[in-house]
N, C-alpha and C. Protein backbone atom coordinates (compact mmCIF):
# COMPACT_ATOMS: atom_id res chain seq x y z
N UNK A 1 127.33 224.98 100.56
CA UNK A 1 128.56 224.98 99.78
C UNK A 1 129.54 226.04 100.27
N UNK A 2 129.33 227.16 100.94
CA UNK A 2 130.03 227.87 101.21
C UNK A 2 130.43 229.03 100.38
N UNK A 3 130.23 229.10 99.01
CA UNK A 3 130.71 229.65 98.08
C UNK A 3 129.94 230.86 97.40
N UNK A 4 128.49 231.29 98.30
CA UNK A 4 127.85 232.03 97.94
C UNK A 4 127.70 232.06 96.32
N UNK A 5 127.34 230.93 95.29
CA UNK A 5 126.76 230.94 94.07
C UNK A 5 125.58 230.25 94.31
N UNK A 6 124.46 230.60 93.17
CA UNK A 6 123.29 230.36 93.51
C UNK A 6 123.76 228.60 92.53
N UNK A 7 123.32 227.40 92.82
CA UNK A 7 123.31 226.26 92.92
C UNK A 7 122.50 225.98 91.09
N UNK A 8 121.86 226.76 90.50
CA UNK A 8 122.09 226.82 89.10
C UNK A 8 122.85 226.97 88.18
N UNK A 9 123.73 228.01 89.07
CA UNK A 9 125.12 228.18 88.32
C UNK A 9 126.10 227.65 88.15
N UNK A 10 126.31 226.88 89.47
CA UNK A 10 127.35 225.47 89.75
C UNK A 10 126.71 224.13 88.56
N UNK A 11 125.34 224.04 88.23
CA UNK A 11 125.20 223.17 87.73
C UNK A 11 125.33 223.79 86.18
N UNK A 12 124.87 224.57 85.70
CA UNK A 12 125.48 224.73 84.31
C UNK A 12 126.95 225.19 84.07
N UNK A 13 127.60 225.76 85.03
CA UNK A 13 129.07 225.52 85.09
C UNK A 13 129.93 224.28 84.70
N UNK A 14 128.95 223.04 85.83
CA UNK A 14 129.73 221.88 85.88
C UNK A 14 129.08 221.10 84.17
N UNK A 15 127.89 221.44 84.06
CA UNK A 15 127.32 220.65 82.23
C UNK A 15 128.45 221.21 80.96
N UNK A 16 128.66 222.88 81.33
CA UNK A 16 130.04 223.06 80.65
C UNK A 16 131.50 222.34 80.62
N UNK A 17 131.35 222.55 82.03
CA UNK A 17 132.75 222.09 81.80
C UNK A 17 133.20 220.56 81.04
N UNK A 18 131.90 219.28 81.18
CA UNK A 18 131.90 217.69 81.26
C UNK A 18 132.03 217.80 79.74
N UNK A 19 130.67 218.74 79.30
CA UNK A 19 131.14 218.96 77.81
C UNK A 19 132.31 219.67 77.22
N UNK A 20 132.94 220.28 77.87
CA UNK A 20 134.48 220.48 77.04
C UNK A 20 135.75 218.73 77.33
N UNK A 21 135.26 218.83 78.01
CA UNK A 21 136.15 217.41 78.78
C UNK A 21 136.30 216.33 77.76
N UNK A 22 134.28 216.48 77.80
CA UNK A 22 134.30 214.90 76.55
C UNK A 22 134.65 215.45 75.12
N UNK A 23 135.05 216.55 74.73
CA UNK A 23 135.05 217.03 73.67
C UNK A 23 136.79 216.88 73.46
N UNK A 24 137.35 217.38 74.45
CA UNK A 24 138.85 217.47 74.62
C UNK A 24 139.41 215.63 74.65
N UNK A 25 138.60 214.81 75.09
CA UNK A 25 139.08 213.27 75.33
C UNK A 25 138.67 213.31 73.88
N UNK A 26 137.61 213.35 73.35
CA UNK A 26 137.12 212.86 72.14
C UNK A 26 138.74 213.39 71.43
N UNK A 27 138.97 214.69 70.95
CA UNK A 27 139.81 214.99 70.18
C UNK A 27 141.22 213.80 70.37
N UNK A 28 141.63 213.98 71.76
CA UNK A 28 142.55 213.20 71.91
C UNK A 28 142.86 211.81 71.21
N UNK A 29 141.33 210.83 71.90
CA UNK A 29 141.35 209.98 70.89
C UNK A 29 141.41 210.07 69.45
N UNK A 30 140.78 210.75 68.37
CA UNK A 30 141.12 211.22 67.78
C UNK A 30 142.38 211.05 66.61
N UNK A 31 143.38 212.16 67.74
CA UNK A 31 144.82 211.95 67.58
C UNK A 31 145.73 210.51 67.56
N UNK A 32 145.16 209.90 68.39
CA UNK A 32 146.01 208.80 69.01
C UNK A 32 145.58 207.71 67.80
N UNK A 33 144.39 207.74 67.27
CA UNK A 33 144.02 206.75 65.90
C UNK A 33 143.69 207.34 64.94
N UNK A 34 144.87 208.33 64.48
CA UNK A 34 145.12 208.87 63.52
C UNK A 34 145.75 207.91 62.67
N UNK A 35 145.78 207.36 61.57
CA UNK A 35 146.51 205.82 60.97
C UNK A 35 148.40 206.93 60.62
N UNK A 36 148.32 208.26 60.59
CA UNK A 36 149.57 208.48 60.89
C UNK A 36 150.41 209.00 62.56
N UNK A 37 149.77 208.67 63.19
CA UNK A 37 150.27 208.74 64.61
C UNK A 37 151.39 207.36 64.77
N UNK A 38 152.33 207.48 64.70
CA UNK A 38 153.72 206.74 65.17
C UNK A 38 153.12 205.55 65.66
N UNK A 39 153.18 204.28 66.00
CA UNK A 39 153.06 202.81 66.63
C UNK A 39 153.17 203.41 67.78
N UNK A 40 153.94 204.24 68.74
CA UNK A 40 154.98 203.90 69.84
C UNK A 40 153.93 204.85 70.45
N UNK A 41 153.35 205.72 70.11
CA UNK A 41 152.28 206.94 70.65
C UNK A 41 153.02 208.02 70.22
N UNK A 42 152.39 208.92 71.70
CA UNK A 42 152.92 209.98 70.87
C UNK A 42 153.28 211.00 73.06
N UNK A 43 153.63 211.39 73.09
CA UNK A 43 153.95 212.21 74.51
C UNK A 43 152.68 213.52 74.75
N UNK A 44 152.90 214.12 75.77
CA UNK A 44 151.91 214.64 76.26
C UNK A 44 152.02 215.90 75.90
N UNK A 45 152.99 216.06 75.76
CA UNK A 45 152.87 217.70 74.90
C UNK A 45 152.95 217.86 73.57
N UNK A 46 152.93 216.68 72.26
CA UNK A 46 152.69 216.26 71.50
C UNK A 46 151.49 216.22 71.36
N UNK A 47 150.69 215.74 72.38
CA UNK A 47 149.52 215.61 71.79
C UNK A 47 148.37 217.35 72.33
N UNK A 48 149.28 217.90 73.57
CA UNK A 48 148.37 219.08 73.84
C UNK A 48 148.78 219.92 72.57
N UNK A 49 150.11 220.05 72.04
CA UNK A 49 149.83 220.85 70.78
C UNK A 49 149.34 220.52 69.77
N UNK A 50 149.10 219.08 69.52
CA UNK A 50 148.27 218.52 68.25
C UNK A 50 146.66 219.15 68.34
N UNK A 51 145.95 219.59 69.67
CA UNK A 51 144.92 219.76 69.67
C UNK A 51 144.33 220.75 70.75
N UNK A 52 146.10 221.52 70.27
CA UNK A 52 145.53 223.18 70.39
C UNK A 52 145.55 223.79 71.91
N UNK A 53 145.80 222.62 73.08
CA UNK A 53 145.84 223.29 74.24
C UNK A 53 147.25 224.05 75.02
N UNK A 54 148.02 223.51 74.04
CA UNK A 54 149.59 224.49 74.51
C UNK A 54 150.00 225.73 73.53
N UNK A 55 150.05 226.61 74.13
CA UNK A 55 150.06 227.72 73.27
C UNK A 55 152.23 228.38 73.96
N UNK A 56 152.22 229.05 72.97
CA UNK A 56 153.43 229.56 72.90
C UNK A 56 153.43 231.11 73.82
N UNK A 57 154.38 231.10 74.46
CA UNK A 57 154.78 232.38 75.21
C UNK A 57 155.11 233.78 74.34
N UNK A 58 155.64 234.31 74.70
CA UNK A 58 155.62 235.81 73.86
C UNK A 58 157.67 235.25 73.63
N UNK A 59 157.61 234.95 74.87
CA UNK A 59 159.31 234.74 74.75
C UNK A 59 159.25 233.41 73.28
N UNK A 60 158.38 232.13 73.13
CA UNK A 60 158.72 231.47 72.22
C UNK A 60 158.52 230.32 72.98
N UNK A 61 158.21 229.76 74.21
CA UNK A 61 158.18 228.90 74.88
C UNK A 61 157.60 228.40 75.55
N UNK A 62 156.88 227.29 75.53
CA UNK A 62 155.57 226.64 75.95
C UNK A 62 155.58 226.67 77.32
N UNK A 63 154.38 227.22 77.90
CA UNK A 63 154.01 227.21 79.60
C UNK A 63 154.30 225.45 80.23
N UNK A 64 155.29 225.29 81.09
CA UNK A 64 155.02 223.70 81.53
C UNK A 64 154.23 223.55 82.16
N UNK A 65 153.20 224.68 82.50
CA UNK A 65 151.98 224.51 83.36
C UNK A 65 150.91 223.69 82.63
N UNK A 66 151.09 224.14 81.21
CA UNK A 66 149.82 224.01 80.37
C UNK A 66 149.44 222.31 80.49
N UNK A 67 150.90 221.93 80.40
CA UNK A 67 150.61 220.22 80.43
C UNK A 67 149.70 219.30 81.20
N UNK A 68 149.77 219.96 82.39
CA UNK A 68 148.78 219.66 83.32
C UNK A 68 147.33 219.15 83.09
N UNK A 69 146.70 220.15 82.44
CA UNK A 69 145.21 219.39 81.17
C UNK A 69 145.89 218.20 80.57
N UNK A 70 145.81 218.40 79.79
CA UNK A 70 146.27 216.89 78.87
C UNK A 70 146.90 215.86 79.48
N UNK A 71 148.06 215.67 79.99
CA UNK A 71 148.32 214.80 81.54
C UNK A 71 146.81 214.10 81.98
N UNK A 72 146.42 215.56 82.75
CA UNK A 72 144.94 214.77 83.64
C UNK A 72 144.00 214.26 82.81
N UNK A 73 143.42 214.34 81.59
CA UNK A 73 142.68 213.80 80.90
C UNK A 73 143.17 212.53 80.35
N UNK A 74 144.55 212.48 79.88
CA UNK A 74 145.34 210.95 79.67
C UNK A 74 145.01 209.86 80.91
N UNK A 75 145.11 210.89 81.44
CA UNK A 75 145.26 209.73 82.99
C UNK A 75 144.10 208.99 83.04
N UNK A 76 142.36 210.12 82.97
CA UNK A 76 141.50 209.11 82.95
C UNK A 76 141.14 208.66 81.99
N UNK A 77 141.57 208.94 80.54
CA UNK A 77 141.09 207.86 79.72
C UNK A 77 142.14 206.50 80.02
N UNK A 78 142.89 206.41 80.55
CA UNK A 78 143.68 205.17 81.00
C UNK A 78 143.01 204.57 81.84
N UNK A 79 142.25 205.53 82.98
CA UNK A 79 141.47 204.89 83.74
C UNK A 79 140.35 204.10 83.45
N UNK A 80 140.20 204.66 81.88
CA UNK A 80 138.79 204.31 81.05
C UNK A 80 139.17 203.37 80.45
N UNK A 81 140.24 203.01 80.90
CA UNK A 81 140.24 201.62 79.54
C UNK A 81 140.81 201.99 78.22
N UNK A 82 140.96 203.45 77.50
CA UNK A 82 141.04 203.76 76.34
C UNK A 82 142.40 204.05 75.62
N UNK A 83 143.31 204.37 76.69
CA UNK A 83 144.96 204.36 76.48
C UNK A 83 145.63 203.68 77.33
N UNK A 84 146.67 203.57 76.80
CA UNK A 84 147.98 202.60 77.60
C UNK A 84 149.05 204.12 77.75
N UNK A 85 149.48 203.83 78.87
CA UNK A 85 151.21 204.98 79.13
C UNK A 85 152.51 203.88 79.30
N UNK A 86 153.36 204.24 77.60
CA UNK A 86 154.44 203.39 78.18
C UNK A 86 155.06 204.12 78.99
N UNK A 87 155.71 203.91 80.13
CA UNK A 87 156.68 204.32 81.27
C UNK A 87 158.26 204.44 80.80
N UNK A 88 158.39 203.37 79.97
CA UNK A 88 159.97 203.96 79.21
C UNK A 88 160.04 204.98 78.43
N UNK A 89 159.06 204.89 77.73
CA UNK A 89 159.15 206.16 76.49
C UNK A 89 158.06 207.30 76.55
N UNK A 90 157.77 207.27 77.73
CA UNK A 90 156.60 208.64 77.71
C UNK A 90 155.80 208.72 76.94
N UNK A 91 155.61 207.25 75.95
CA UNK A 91 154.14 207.60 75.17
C UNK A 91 152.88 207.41 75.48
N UNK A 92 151.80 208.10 74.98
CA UNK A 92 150.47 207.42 74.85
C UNK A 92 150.50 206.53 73.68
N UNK A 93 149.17 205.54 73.83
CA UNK A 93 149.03 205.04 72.43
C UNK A 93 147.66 204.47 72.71
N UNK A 94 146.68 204.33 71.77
CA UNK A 94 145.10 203.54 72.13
C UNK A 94 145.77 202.07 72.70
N UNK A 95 144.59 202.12 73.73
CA UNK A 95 145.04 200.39 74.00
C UNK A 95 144.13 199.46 72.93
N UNK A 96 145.35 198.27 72.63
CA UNK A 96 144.95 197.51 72.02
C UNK A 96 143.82 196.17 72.55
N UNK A 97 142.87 196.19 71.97
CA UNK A 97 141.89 195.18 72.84
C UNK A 97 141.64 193.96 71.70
């Protein structure tokens, strides 16, 4: 690996991390079939502050870095089958099956 960690640590690193992941998708979903979540969805920084991953600056103003999580996790539950992204309106919303 190159990385001089002993190969136990990479693996309970990586069991952490899958479990925050599925914990963070779980919430998401969640949000998104909330029976008061809007028809239309809801946007991506809508939903990282609904569940706590965008936090506020000292100035008052959300990091646009932060979005980045929530983005990438949207993306693969889309990949999963589990959300739709409208492209006009920047929403998420559960896909309907």
């Amino acid at each position: 690996r190159g990385d001089n960690l002993p190969s136990d640590m990479h693996s309970e690193a990586y069991e952490k991390s899958q479990a925050g992941i599925a914990q963070i998708k779980s919430a998401i979903y969640d949000v998104l079939a909330n029976p008061e979540t809007p028809s239309e969805g809801l946007g991506n920084s809508q939903i990282g502050k609904m569940i706590g991953i965008y936090h506020m600056s000292s100035s008052g103003k959300i990091d646009k870095h932060l979005g980045h999580v929530s983005a990438s996790l949207l993306h693969q539950l889309k990949n999963e089958q589990i959300v739709d992204y409208n492209e006009n309106s920047k929403k998420w919303s559960l896909k309907s099956h």
